[in-house]
N, C-alpha and C. Protein backbone atom coordinates (compact mmCIF):
# COMPACT_ATOMS: atom_id res chain seq x y z
N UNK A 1 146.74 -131.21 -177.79
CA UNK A 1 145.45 -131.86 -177.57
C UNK A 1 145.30 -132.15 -176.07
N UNK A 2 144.36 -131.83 -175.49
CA UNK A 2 143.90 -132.16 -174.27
C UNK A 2 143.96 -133.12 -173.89
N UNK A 3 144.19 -133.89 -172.43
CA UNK A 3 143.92 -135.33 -172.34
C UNK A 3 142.68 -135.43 -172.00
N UNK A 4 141.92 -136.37 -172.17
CA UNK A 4 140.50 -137.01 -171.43
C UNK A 4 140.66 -137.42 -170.23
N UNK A 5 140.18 -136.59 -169.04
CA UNK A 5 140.42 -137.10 -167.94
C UNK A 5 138.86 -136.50 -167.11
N UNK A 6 138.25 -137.53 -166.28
CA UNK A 6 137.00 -137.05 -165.38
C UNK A 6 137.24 -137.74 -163.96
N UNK A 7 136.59 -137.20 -163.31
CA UNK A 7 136.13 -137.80 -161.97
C UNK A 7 135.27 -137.96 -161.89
N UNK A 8 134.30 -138.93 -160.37
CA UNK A 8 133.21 -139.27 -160.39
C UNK A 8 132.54 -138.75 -158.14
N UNK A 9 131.96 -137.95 -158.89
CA UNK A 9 131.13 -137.04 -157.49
C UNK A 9 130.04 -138.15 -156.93
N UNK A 10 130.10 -138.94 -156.00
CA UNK A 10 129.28 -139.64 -155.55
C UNK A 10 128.06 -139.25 -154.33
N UNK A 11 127.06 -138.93 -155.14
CA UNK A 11 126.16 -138.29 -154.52
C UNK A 11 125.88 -138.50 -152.88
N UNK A 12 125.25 -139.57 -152.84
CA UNK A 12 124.71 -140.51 -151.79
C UNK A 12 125.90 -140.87 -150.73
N UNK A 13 127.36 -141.26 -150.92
CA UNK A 13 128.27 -141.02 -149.74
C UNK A 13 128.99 -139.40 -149.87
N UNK A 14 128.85 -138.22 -150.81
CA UNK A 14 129.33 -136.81 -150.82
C UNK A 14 130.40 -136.76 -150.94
N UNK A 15 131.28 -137.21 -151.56
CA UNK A 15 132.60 -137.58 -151.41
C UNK A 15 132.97 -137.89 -153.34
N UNK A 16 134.43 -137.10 -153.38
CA UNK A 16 135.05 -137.80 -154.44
C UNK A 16 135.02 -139.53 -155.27
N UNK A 17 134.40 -140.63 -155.82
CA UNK A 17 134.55 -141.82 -155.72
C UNK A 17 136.22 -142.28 -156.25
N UNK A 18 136.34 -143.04 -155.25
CA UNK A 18 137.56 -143.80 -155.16
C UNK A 18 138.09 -144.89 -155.72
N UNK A 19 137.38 -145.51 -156.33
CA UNK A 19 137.24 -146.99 -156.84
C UNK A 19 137.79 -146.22 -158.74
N UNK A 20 138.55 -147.16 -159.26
CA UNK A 20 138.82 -147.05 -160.53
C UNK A 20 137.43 -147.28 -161.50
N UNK A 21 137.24 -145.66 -161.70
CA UNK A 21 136.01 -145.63 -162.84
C UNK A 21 136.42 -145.75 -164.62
N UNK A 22 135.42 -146.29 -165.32
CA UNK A 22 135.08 -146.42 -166.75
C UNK A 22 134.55 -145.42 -167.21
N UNK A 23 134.63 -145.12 -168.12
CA UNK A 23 133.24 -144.29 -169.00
C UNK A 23 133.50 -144.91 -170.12
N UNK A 24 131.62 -145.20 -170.53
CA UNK A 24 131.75 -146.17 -171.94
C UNK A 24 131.21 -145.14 -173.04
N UNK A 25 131.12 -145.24 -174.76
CA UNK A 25 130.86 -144.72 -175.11
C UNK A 25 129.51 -144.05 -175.42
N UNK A 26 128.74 -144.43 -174.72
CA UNK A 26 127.26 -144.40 -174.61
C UNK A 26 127.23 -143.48 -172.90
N UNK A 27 128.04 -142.92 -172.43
CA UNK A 27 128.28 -142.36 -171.14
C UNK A 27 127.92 -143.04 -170.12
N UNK A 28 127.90 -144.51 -169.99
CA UNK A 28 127.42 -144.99 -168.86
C UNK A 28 129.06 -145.22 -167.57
N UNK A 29 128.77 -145.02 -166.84
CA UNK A 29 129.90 -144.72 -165.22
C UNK A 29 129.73 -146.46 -165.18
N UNK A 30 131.10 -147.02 -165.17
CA UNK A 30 131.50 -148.54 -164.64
C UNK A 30 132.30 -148.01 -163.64
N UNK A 31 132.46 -148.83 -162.64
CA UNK A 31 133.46 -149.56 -161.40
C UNK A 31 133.86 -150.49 -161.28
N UNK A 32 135.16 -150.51 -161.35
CA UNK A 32 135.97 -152.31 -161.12
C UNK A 32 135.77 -153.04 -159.74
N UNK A 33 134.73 -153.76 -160.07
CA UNK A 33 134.75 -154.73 -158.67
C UNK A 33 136.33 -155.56 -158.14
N UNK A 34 136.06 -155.21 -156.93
CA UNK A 34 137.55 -155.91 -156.66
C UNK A 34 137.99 -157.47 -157.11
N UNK A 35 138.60 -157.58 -157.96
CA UNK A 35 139.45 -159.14 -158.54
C UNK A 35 138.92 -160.21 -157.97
N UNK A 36 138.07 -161.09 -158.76
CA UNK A 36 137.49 -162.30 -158.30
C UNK A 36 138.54 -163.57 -158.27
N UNK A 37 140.13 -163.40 -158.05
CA UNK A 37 140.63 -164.46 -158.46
C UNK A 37 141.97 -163.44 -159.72
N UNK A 38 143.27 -164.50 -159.89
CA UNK A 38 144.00 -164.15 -160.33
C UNK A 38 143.48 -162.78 -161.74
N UNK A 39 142.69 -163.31 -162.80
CA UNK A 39 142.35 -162.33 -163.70
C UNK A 39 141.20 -162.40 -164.06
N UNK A 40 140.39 -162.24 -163.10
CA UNK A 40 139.28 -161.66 -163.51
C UNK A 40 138.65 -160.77 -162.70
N UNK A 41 138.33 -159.69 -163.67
CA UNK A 41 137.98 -158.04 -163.36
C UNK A 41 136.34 -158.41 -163.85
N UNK A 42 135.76 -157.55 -163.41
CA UNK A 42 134.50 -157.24 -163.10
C UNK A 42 134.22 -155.96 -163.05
N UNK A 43 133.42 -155.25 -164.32
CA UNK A 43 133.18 -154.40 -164.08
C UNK A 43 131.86 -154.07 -164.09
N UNK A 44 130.89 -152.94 -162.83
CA UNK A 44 129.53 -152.70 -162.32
C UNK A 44 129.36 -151.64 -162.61
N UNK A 45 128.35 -151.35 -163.18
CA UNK A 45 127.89 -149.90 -163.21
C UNK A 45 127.09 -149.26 -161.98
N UNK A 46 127.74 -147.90 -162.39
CA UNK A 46 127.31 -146.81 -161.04
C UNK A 46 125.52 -147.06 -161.40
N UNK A 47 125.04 -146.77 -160.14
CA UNK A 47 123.66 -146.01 -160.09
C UNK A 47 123.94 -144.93 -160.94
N UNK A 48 123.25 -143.69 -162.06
CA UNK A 48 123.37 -142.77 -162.46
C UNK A 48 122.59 -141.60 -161.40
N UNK A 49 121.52 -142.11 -160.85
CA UNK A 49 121.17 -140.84 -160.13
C UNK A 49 121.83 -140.96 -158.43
N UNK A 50 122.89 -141.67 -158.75
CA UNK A 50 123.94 -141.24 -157.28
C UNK A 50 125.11 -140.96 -157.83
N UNK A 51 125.76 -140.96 -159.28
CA UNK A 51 127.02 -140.38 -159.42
C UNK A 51 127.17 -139.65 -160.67
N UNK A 52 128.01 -138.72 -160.38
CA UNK A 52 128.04 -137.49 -162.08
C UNK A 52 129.81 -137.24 -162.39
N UNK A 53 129.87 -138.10 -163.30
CA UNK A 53 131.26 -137.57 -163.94
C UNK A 53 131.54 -135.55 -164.27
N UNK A 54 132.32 -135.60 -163.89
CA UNK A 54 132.79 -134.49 -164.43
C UNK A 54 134.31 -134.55 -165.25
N UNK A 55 134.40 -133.49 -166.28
CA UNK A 55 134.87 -133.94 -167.09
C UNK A 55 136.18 -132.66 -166.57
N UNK A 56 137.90 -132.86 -167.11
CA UNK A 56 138.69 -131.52 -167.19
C UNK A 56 138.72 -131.01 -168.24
N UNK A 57 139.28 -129.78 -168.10
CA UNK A 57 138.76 -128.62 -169.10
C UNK A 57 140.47 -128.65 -170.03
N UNK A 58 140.96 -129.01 -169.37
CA UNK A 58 142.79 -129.31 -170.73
C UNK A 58 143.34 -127.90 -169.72
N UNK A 59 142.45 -127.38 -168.61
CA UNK A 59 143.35 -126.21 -168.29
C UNK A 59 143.65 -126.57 -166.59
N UNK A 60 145.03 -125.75 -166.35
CA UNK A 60 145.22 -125.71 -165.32
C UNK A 60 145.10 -123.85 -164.11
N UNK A 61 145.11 -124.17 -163.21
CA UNK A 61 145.10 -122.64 -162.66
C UNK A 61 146.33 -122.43 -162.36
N UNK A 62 146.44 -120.85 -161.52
CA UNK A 62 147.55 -120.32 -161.20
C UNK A 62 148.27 -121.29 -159.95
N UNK A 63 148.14 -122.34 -159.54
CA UNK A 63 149.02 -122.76 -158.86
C UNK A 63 149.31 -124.49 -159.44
N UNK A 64 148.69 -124.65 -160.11
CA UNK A 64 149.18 -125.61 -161.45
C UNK A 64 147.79 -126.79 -161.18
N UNK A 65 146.99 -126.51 -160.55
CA UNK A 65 145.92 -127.65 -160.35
C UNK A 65 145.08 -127.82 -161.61
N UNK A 66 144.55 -128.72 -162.04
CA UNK A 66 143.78 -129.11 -163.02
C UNK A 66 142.48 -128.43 -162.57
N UNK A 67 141.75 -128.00 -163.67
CA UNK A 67 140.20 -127.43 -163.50
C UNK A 67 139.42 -128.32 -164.45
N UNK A 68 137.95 -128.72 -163.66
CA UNK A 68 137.73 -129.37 -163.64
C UNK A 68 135.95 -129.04 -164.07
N UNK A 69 135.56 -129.33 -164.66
CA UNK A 69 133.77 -129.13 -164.88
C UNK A 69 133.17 -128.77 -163.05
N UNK A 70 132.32 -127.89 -162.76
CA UNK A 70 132.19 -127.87 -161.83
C UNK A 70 132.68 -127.23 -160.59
N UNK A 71 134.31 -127.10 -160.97
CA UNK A 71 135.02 -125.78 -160.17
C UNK A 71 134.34 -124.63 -160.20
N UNK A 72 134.59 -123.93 -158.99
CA UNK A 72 134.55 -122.74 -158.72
C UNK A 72 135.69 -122.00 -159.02
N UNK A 73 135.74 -120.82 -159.62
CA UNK A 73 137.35 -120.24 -160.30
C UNK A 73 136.87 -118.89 -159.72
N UNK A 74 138.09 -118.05 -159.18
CA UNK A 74 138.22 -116.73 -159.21
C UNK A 74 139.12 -116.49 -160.66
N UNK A 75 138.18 -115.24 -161.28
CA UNK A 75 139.04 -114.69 -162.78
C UNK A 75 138.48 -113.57 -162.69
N UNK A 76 139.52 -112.92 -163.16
CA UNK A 76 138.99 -111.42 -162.69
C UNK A 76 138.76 -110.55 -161.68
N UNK A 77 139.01 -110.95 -161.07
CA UNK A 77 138.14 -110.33 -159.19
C UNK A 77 136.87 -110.86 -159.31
N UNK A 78 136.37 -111.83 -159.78
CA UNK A 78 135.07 -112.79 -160.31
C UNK A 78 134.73 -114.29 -159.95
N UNK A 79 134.03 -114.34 -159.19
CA UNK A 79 133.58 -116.04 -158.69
C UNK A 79 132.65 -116.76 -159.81
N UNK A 80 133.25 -117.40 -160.17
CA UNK A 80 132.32 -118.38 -161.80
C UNK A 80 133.26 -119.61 -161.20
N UNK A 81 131.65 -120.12 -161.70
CA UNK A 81 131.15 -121.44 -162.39
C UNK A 81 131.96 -122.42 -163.32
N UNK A 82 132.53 -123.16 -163.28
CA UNK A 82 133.15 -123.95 -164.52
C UNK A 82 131.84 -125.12 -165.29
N UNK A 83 131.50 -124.64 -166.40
CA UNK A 83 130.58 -125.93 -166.77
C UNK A 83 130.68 -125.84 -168.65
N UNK A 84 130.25 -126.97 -168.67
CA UNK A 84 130.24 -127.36 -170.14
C UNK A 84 128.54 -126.84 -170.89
N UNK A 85 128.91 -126.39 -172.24
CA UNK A 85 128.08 -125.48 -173.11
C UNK A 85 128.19 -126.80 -174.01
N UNK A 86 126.47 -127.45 -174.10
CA UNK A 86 126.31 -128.43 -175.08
C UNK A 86 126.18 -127.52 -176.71
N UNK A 87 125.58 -126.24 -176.24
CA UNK A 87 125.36 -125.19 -176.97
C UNK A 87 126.51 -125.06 -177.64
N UNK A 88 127.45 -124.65 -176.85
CA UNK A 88 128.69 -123.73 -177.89
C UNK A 88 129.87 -125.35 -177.79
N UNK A 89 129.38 -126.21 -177.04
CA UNK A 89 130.43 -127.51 -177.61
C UNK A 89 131.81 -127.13 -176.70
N UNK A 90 131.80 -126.42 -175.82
CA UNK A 90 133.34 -125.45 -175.32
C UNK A 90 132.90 -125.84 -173.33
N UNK A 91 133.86 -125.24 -172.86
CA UNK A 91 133.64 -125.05 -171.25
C UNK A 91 133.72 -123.43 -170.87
N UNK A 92 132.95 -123.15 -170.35
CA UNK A 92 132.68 -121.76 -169.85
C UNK A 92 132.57 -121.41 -168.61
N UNK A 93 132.81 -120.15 -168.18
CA UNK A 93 132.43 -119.23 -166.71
C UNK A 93 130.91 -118.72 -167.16
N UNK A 94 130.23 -119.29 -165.33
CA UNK A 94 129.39 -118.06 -165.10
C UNK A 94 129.14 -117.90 -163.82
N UNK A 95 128.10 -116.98 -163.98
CA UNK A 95 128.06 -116.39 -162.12
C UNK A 95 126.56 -115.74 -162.48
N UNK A 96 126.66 -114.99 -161.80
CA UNK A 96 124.70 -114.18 -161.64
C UNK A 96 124.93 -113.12 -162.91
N UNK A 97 126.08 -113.13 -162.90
CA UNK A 97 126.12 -111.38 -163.76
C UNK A 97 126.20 -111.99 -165.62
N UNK A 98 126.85 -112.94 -165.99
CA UNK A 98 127.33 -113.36 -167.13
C UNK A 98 128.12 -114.51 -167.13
N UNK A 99 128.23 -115.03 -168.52
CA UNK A 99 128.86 -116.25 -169.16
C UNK A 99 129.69 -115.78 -170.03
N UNK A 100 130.99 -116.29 -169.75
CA UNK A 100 131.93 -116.29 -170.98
C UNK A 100 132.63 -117.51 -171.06
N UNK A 101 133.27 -117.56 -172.53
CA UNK A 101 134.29 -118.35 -173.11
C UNK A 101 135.44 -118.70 -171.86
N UNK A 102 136.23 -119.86 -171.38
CA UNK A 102 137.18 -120.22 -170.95
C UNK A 102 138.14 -119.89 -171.89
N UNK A 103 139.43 -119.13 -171.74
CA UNK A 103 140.32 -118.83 -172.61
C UNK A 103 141.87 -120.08 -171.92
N UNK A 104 143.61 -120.47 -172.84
CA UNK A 104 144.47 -121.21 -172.42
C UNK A 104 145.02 -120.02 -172.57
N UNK A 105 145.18 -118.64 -173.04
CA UNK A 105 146.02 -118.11 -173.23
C UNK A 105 146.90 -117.66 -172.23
N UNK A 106 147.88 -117.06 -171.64
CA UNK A 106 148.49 -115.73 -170.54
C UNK A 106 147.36 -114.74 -170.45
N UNK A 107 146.35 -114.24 -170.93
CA UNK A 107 145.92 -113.36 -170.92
C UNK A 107 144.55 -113.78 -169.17
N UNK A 108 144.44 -115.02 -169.64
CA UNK A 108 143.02 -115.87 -169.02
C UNK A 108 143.89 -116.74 -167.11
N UNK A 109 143.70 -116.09 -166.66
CA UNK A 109 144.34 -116.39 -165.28
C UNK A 109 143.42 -117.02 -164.25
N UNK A 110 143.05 -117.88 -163.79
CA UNK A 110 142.03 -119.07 -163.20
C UNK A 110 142.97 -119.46 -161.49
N UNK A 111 142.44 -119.31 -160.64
CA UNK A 111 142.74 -119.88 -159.12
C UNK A 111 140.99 -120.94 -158.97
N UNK A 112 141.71 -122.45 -158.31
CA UNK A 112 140.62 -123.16 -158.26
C UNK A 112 140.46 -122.39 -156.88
N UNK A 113 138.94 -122.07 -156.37
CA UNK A 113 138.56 -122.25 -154.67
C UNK A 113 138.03 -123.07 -154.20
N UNK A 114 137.39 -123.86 -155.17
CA UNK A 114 136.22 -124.76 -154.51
C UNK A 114 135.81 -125.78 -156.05
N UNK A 115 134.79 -126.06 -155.17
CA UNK A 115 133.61 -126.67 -156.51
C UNK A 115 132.10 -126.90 -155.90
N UNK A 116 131.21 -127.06 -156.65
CA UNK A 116 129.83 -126.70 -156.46
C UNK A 116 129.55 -128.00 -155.81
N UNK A 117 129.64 -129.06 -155.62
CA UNK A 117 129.85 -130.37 -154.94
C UNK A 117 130.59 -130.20 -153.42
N UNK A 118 131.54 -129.76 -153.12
CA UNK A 118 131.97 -129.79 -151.59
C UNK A 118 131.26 -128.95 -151.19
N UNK A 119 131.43 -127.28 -152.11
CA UNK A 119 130.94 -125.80 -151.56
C UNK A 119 129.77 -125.54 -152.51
N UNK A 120 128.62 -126.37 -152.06
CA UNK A 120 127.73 -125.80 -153.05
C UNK A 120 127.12 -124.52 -152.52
C-alpha cells in the first residue's frame, strides 16, 4: 500500500511551502502557526488560490526520488506530465502526443527532470 504523502506549491512566494502542512478531509490546506506557549498549536488555513497540494504517486524513479503529481518524467525517450485522472481514479503520463497509465512494474522506468511549478 502506498503511503499518503503531498506537498504544498506556494503560488504567490514560488517556492516549495515549508511550514508543517494538514490536509483535512474535506481537502482544505492547514498550517501550524508557530506555538503560542508550552502546548498550544494553532492551526491556519492556506489561502486556496495561493497554494496546491500535490499528491505522490507510491512511485519512485531511476535514481530513487519520489514522483510526485506534477513532475516532469522522461519514459521512454518521452517528456510527460505526471497528473492525476479523476476519470480513471489512477496517476498518468502525458505530453502533446498521448496519455497513458503510470505502471510500478521493471518494465515502467521514470527519471524525475523537473516539475511544471519550477519548469513550467
Amino acid at each position: 500500500m502506498k503511503e499518503n504523502k503531498y506537498k504544498v506549491w506556494c503560488k504567490d512566494k514560488n517556492e516549495w511551502g515549508k511550514d508543517m502542512s494538514f490536509l483535512s478531509e474535506n481537502g482544505t490546506l492547514f498550517y501550524r502557526n508557530p506555538p503560542c506557549g508550552k502546548f498550544h498549536i494553532e492551526l491556519r488555513p492556506y489561502k486556496p488560490e495561493n497554494h496546491i497540494a500535490v499528491f505522490y504517486t507510491g512511485l519512485f524513479d531511476k535514481n530513487g526520488k519520489e514522483i510526485f503529481e506534477g513532475d516532469i518524467v522522461k519514459h521512454t525517450n518521452q517528456i510527460c506530465e505526471v497528473f492525476y485522472s479523476t476519470e480513471w481514479c489512477s496517476f498518468k503520463l502525458k505530453n502533446k502526443f498521448y496519455t497513458s497509465p503510470m505502471g510500478d512494474d521493471q518494465d515502467f522506468v521514470y527519471e524525475v527532470i523537473g516539475n511544471i511549478y519550477e519548469n513550467p
